[in-house]
C-alpha atoms as a PDB file:
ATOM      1  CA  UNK A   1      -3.715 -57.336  69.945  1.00  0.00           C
ATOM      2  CA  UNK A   2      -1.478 -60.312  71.011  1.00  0.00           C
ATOM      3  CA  UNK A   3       2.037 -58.965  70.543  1.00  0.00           C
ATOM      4  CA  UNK A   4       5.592 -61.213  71.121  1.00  0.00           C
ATOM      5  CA  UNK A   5       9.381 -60.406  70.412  1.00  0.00           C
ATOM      6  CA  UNK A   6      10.339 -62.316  67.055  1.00  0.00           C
ATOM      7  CA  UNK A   7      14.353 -62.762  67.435  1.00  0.00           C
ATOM      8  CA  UNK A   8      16.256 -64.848  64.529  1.00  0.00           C
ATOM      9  CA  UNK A   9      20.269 -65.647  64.698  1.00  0.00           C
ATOM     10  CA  UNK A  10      21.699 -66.455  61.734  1.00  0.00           C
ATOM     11  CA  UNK A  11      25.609 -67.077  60.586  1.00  0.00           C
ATOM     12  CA  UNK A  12      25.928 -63.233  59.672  1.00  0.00           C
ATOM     13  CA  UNK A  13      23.006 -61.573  60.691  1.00  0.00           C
ATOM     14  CA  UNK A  14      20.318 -61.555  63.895  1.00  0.00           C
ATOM     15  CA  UNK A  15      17.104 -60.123  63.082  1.00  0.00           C
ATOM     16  CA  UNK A  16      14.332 -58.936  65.543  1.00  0.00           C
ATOM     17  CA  UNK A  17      10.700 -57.791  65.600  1.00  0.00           C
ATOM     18  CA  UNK A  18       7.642 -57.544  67.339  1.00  0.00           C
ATOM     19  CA  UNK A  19       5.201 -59.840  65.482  1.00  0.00           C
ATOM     20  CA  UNK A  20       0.917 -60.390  66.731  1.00  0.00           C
ATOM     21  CA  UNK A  21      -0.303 -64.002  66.613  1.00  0.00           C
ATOM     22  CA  UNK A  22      -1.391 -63.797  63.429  1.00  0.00           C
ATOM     23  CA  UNK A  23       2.376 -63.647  62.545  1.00  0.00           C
ATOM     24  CA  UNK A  24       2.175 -60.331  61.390  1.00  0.00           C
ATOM     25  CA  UNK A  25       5.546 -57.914  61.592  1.00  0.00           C
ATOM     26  CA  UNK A  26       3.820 -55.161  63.764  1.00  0.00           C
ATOM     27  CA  UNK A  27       7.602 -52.957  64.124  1.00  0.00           C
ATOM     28  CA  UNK A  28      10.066 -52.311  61.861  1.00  0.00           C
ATOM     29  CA  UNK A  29      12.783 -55.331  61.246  1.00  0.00           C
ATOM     30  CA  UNK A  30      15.991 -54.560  63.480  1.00  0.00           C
ATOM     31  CA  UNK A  31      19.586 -55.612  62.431  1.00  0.00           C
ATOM     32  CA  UNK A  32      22.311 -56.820  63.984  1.00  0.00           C
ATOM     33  CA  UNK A  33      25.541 -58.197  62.705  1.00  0.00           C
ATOM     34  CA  UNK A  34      26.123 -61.797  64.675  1.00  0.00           C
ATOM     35  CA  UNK A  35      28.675 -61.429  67.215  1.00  0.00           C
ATOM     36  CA  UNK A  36      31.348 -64.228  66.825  1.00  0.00           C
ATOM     37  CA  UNK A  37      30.831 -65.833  70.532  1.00  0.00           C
ATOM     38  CA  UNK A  38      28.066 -67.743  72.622  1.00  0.00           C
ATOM     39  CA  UNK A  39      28.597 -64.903  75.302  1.00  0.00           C
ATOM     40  CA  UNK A  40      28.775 -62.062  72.709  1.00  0.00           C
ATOM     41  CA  UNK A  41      25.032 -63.436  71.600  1.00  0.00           C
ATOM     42  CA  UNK A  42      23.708 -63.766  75.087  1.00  0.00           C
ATOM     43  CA  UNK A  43      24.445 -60.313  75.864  1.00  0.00           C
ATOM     44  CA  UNK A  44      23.309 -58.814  72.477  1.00  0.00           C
ATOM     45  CA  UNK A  45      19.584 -60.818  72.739  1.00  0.00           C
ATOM     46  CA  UNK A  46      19.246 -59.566  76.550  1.00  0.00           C
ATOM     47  CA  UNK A  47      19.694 -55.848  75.304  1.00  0.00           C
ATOM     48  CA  UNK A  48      17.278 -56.526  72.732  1.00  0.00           C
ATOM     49  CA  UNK A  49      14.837 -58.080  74.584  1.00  0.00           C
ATOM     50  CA  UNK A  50      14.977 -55.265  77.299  1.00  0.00           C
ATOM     51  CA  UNK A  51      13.861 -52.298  74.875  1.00  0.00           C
ATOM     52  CA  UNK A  52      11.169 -54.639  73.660  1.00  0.00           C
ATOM     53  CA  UNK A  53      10.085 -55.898  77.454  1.00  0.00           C
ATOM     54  CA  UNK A  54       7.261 -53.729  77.977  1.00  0.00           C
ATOM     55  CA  UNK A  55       5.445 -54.337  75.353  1.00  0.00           C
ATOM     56  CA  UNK A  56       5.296 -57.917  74.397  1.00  0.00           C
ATOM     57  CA  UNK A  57       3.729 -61.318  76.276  1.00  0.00           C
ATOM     58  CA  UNK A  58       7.253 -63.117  75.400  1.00  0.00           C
ATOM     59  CA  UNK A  59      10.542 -63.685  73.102  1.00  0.00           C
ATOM     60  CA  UNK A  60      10.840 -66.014  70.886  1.00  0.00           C
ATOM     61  CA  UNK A  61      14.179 -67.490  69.307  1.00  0.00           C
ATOM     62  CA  UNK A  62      15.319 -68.551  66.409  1.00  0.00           C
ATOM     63  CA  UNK A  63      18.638 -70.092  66.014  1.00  0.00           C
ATOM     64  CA  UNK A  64      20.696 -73.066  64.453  1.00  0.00           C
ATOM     65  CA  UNK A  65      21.106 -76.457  66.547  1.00  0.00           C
ATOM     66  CA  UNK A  66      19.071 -78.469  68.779  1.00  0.00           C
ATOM     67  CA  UNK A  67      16.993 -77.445  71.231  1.00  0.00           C
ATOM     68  CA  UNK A  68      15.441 -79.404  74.056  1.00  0.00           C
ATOM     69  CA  UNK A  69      11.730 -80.289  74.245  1.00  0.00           C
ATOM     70  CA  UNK A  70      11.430 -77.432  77.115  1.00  0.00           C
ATOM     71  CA  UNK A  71      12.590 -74.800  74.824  1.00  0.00           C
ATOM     72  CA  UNK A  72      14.951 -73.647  77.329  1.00  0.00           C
ATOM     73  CA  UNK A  73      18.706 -74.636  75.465  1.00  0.00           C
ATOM     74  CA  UNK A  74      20.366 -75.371  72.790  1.00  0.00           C
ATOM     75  CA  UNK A  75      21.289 -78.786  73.226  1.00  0.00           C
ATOM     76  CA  UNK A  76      24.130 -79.662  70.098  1.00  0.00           C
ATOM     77  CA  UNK A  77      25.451 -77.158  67.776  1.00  0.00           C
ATOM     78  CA  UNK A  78      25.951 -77.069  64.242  1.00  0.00           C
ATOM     79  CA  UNK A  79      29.091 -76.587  61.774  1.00  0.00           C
ATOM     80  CA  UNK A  80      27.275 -73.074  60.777  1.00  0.00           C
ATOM     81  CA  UNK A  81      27.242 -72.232  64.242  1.00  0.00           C
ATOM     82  CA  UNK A  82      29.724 -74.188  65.870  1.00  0.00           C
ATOM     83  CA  UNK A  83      29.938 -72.826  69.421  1.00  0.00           C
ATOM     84  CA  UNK A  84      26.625 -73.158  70.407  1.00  0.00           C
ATOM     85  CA  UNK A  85      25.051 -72.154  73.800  1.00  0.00           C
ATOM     86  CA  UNK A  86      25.941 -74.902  75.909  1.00  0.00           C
ATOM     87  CA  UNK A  87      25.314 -72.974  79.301  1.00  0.00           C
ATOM     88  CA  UNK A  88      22.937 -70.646  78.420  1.00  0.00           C
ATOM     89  CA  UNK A  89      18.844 -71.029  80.211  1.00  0.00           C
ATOM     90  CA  UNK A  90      17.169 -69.178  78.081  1.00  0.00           C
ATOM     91  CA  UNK A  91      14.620 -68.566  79.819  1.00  0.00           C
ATOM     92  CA  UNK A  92      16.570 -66.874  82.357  1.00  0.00           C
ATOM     93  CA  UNK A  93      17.172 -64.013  79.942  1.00  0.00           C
ATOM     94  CA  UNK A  94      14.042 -62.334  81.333  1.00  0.00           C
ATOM     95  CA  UNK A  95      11.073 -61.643  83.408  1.00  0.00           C
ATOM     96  CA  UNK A  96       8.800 -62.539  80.716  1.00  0.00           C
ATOM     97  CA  UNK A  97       9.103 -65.816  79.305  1.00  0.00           C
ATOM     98  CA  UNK A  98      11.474 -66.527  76.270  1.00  0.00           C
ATOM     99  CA  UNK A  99      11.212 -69.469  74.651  1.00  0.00           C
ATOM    100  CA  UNK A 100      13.931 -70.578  72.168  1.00  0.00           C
ATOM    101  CA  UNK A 101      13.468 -73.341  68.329  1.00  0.00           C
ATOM    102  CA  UNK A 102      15.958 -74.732  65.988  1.00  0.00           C
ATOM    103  CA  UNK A 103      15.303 -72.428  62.825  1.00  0.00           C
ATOM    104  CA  UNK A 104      14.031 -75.137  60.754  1.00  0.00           C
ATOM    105  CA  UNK A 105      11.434 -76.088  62.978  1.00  0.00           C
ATOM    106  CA  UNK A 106      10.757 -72.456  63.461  1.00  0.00           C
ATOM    107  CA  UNK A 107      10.566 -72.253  59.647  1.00  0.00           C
ATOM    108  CA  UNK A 108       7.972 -75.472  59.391  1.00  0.00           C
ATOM    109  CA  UNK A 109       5.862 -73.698  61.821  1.00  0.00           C
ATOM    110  CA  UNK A 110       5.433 -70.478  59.753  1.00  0.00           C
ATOM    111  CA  UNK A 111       4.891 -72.554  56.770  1.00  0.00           C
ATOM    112  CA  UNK A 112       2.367 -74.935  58.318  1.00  0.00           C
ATOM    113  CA  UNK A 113       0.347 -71.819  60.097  1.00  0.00           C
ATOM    114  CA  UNK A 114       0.660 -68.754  57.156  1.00  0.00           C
ATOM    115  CA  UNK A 115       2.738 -70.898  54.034  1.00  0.00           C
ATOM    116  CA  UNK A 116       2.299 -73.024  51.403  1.00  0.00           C
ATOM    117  CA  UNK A 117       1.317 -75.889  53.953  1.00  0.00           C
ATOM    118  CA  UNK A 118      -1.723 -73.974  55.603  1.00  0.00           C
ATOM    119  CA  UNK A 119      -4.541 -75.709  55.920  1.00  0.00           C
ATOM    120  CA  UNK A 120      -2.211 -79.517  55.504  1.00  0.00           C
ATOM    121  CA  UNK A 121      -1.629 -81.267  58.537  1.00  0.00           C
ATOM    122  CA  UNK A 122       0.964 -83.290  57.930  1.00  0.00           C
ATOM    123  CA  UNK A 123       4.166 -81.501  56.748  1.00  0.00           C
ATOM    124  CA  UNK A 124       7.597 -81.351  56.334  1.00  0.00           C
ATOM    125  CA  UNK A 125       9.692 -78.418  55.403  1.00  0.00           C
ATOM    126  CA  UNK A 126      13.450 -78.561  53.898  1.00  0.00           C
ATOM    127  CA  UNK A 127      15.990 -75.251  54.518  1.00  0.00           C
ATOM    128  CA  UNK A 128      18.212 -75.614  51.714  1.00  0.00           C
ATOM    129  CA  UNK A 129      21.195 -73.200  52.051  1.00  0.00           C
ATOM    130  CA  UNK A 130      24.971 -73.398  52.951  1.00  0.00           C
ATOM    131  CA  UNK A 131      23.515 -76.468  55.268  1.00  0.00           C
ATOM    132  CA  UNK A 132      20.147 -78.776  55.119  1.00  0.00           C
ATOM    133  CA  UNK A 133      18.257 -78.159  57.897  1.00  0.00           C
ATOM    134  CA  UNK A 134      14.135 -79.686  58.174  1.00  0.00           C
ATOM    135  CA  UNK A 135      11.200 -79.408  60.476  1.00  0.00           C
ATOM    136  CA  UNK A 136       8.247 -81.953  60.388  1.00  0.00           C
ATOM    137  CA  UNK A 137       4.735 -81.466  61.700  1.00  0.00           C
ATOM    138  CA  UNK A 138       2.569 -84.528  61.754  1.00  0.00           C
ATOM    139  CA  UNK A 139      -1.395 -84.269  63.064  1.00  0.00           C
ATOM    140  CA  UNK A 140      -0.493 -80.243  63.095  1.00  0.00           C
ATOM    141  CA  UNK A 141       2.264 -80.568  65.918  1.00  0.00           C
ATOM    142  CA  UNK A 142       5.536 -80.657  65.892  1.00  0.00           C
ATOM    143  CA  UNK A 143       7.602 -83.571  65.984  1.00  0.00           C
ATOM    144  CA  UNK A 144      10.564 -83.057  68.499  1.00  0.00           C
ATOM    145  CA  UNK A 145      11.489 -86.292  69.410  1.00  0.00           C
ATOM    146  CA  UNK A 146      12.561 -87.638  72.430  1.00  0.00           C
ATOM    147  CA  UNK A 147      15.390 -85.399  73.118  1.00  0.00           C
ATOM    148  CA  UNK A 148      14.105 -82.488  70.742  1.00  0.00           C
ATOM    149  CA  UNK A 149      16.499 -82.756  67.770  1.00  0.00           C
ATOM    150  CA  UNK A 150      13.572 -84.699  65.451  1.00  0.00           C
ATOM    151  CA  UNK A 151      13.891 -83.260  61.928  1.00  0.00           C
ATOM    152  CA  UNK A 152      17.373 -82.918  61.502  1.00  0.00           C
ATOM    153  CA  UNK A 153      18.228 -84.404  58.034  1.00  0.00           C
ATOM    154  CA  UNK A 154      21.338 -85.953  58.527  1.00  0.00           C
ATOM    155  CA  UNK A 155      20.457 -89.076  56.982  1.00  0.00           C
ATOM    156  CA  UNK A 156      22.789 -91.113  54.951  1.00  0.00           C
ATOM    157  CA  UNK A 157      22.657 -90.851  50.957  1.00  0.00           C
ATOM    158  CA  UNK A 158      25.330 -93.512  50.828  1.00  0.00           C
ATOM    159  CA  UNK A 159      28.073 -95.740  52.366  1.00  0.00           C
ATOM    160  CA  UNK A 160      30.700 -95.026  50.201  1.00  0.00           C
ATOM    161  CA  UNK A 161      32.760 -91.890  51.615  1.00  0.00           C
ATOM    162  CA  UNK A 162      32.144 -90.230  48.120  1.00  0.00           C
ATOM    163  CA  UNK A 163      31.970 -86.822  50.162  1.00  0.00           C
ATOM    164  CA  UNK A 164      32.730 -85.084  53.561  1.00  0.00           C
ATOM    165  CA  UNK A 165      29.922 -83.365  55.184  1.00  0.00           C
ATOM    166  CA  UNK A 166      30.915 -80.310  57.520  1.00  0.00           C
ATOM    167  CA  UNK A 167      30.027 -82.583  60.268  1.00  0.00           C
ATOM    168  CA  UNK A 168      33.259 -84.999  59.881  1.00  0.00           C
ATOM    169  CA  UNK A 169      31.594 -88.331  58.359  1.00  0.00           C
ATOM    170  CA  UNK A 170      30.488 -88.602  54.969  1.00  0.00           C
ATOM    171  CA  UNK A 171      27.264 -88.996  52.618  1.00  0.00           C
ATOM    172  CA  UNK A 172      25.169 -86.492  54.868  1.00  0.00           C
ATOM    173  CA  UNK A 173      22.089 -85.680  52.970  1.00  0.00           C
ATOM    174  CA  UNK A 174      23.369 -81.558  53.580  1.00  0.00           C
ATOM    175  CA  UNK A 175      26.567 -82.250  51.664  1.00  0.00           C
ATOM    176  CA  UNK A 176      23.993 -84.019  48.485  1.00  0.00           C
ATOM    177  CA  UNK A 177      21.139 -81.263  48.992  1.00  0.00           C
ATOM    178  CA  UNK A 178      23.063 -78.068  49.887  1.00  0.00           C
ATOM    179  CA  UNK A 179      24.531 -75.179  48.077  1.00  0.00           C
ATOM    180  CA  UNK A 180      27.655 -76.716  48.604  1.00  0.00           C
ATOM    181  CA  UNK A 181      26.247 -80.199  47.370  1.00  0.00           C
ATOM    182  CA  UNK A 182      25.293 -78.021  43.987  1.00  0.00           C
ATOM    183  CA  UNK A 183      29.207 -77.393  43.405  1.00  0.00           C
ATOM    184  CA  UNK A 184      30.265 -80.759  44.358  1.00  0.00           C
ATOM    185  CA  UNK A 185      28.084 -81.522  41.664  1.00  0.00           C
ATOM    186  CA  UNK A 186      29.269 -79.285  39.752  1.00  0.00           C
ATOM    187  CA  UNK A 187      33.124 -80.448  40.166  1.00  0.00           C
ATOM    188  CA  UNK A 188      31.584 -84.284  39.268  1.00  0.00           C
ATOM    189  CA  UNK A 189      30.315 -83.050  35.907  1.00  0.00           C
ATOM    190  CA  UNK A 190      32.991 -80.922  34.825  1.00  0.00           C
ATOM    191  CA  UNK A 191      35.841 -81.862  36.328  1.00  0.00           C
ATOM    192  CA  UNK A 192      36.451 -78.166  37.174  1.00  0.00           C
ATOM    193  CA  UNK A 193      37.797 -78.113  40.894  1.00  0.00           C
ATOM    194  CA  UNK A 194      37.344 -74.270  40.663  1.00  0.00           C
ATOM    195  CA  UNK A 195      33.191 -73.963  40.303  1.00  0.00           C
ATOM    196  CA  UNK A 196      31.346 -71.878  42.356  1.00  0.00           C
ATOM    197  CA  UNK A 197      27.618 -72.054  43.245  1.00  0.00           C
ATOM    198  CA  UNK A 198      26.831 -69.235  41.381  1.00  0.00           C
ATOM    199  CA  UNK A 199      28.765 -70.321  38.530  1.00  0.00           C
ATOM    200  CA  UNK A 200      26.410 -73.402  37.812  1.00  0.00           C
ATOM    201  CA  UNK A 201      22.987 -71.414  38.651  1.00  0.00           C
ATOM    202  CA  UNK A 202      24.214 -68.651  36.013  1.00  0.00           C
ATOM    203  CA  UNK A 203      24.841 -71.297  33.911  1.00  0.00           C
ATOM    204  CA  UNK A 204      21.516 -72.777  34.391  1.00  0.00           C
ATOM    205  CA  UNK A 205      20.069 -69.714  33.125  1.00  0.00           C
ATOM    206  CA  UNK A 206      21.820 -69.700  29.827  1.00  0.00           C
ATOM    207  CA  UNK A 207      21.294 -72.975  29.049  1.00  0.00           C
ATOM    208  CA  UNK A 208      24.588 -74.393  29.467  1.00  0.00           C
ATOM    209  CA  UNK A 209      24.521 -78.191  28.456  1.00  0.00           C
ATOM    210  CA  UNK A 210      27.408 -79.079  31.280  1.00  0.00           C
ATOM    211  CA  UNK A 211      26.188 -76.647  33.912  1.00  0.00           C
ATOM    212  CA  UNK A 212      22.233 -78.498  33.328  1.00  0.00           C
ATOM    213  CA  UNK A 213      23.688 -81.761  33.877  1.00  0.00           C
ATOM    214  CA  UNK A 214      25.314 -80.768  37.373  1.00  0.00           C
ATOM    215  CA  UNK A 215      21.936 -78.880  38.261  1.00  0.00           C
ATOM    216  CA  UNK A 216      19.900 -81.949  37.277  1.00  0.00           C
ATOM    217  CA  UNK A 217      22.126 -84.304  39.197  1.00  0.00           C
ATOM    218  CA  UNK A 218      21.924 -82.206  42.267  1.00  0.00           C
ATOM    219  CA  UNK A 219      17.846 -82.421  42.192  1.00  0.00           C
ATOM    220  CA  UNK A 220      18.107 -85.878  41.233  1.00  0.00           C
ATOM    221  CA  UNK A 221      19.894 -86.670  44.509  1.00  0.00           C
ATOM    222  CA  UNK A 222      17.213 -84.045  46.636  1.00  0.00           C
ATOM    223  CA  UNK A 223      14.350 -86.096  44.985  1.00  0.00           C
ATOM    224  CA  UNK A 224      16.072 -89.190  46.690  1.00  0.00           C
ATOM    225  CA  UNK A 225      15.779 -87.688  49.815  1.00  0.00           C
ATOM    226  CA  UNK A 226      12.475 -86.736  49.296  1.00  0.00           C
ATOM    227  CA  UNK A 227      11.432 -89.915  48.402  1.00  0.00           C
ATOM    228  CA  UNK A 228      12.565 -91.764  51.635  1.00  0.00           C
ATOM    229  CA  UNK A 229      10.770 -88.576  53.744  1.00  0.00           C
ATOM    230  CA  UNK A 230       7.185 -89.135  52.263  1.00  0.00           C
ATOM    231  CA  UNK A 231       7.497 -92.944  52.182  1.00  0.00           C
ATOM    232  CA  UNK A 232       8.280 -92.884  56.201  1.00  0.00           C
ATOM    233  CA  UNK A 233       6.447 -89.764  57.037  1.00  0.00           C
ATOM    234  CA  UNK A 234       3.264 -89.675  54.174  1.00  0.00           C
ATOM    235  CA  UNK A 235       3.163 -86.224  54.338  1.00  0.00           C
ATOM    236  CA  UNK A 236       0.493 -83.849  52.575  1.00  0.00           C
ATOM    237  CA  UNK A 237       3.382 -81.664  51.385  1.00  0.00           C
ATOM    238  CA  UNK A 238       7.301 -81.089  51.429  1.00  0.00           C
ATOM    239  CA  UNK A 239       7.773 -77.552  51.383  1.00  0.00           C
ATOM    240  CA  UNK A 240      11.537 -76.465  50.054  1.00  0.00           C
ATOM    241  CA  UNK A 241      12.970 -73.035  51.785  1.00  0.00           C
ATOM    242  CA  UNK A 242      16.259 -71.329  51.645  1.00  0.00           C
ATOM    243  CA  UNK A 243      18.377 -69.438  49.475  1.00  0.00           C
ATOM    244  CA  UNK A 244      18.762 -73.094  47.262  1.00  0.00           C
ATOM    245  CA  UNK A 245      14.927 -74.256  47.955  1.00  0.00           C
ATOM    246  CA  UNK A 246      14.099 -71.544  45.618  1.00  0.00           C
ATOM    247  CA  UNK A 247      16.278 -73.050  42.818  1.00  0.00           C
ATOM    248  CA  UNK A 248      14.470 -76.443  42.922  1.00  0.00           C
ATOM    249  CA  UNK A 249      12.006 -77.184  39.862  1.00  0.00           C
ATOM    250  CA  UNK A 250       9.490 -77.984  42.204  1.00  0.00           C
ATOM    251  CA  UNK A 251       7.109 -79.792  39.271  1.00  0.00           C
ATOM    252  CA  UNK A 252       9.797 -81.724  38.397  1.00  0.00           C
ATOM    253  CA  UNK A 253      10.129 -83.274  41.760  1.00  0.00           C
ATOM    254  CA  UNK A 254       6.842 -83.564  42.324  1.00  0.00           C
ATOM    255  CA  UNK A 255       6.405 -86.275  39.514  1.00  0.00           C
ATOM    256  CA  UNK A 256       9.370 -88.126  40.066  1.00  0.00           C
ATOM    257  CA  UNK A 257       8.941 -88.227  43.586  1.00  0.00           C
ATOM    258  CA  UNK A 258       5.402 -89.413  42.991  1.00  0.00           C
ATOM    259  CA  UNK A 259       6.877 -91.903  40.218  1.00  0.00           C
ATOM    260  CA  UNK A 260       8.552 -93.320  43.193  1.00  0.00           C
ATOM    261  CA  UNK A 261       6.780 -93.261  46.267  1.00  0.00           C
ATOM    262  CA  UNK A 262       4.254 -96.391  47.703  1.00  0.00           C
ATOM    263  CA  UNK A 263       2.516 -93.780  49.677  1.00  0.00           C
ATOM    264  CA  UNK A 264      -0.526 -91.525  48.543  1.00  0.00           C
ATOM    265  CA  UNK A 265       0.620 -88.851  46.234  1.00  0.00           C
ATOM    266  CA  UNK A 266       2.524 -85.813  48.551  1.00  0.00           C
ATOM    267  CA  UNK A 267       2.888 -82.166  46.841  1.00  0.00           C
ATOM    268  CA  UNK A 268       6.443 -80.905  46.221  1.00  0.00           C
ATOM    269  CA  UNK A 269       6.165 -77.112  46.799  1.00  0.00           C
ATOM    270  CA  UNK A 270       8.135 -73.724  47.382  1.00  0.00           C
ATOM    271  CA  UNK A 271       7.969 -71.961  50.609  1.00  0.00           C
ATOM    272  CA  UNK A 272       5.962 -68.659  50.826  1.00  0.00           C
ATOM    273  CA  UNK A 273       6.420 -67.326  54.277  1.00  0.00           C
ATOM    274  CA  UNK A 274       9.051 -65.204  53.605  1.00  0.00           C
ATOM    275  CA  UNK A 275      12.639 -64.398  54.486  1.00  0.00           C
ATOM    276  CA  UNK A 276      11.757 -64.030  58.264  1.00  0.00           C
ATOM    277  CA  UNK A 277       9.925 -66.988  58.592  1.00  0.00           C
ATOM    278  CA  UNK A 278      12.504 -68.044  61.486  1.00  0.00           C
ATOM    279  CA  UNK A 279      11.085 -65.040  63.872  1.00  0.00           C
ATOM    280  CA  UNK A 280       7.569 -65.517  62.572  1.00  0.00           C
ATOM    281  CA  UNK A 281       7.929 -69.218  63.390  1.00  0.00           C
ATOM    282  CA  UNK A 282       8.943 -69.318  66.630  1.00  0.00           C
ATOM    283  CA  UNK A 283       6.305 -66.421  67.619  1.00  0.00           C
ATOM    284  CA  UNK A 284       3.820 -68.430  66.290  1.00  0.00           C
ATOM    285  CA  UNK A 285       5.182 -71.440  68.028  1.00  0.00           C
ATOM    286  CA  UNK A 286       5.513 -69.756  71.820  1.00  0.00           C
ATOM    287  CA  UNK A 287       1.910 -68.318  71.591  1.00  0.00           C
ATOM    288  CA  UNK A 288       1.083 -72.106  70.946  1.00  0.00           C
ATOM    289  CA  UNK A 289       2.948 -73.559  73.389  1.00  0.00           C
ATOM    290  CA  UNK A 290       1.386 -70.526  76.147  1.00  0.00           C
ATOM    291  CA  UNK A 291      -1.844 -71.555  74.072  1.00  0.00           C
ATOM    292  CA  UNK A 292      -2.410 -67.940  73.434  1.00  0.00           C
ATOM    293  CA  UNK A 293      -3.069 -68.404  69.624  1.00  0.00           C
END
């Protein structure tokens, strides 16, 4: 059997696995808490990688930012991880090869190969969370772009400076879309400066008339993303991830979106490859690129 190191850095937490190309976990899930530098990282993934060494064909990354097409570095960083790796080859971090993905593309891979968009392929997956983050697969391969940051969904909603994204300029798609575009809604429909999040979803739940209408104009302004992505990209699906994908009334969408789009009809759907789909992604993604799979 085909076995890789699966490694995924998130904000609080860096997970790691060895995972076969069928993007099975084959080990039990280690935990880490994130260290809070580049360097701190670096030295935490090269321990990791050296108990795993022996046994696997390669490592595989997943972390926020963009990477280059080579897979090598992390080319821009993001306001959820704002340091970034500016230095680091990360190739260089063994004797085997390690290749490194931006987490969303990671995440678009997993879906495309084992999640709701196997078998489709043309693709694009949204990570909804404290950020937006996407990945886009058209003719089953991943679109990287010329420098390698193709996918990220920092499209404009507006030109008004209605609100500040946690990249500095305004009308981001992330600060419409994201957790924190949920509150802002929230604040717009209630006037209440002091909603949370969780505050709106619980209302949700109960059927609260003021806490619906901020829900419902936070989907309304996802489905205008969503729109724009299948009329440039005609995919077969959109595939929503992420602790907020799983919020979305994915029906809904679907016939608005549909309602609005000149392309062929695209399927609004919720992701199913799990809550490591970052490790499982880019596994999935290096025995590709070694075209091992």
């Amino acid at each position: 059997m085909k076995m890789a190191l699966g490694i995924d850095i998130g904000g609080t937490k860096i997970y790691a696995a060895n995972i076969n190309d069928s993007g099975e976990i084959c080990s039990e899930v280690e935990k880490y808490s994130t260290p809070k530098s580049a360097d701190e990282i670096i030295k935490l993934l090269k321990e990791i990688i050296a108990k795993h060494e022996n046994n696997i064909l390669f490592s595989a990354v997943s972390t926020a930012g963009g990477v280059n097409r080579e897979n090598t570095k992390v080319i821009c960083s993001t306001a959820n991880m704002p340091f970034g790796y500016p230095d680091t080859d990360f190739s260089l971090l063994s004797n085997k090869p390690v290749f490194v993905e931006n987490d969303a593309n990671c995440a678009a891979w997993a879906e495309y190969k084992i999640g709701s968009a196997k078998g489709m392929e043309n693709s694009i997956t949204l990570t909804l969370g404290t950020g937006v983050g996407g990945g886009i697969i058209v003719d089953g391969k991943l679109l990287k772009g010329k420098g390698g940051t193709a996918g990220e969904m920092h499209f404009k909603m507006s030109m008004d400076k209605k609100r500040q994204c946690s990249c500095g300029t305004y009308d981001c798609f992330e600060i419409y879309a994201s957790g924190n575009g949920l509150r802002l809604s929230g604040i717009d429909t209630t006037g209440d400066k002091n909603i949370t999040t969780y505050d709106i979803i619980e209302g949700v739940e109960k059927g609260d008339e003021k806490m619906l209408r901020a829900y419902n104009m936070w989907q309304n302004y996802i489905i205008a993303g969503l729109v724009g992505l299948a009329d440039i990209f005609d995919p077969d699906c959109i595939v929503l991830s992420g602790s907020m994908g799983k919020f979305c009334d994915v029906e809904y969408m679907q016939k608005l979106v549909n309602d609005e789009i000149v392309t062929l009809p695209t399927k609004i759907l919720h992701a199913t490859s799990g809550n490591y789909a970052g490790m499982i992604g880019a596994v999935l993604l290096g025995f590709n690129k070694l075209k091992l799979d």
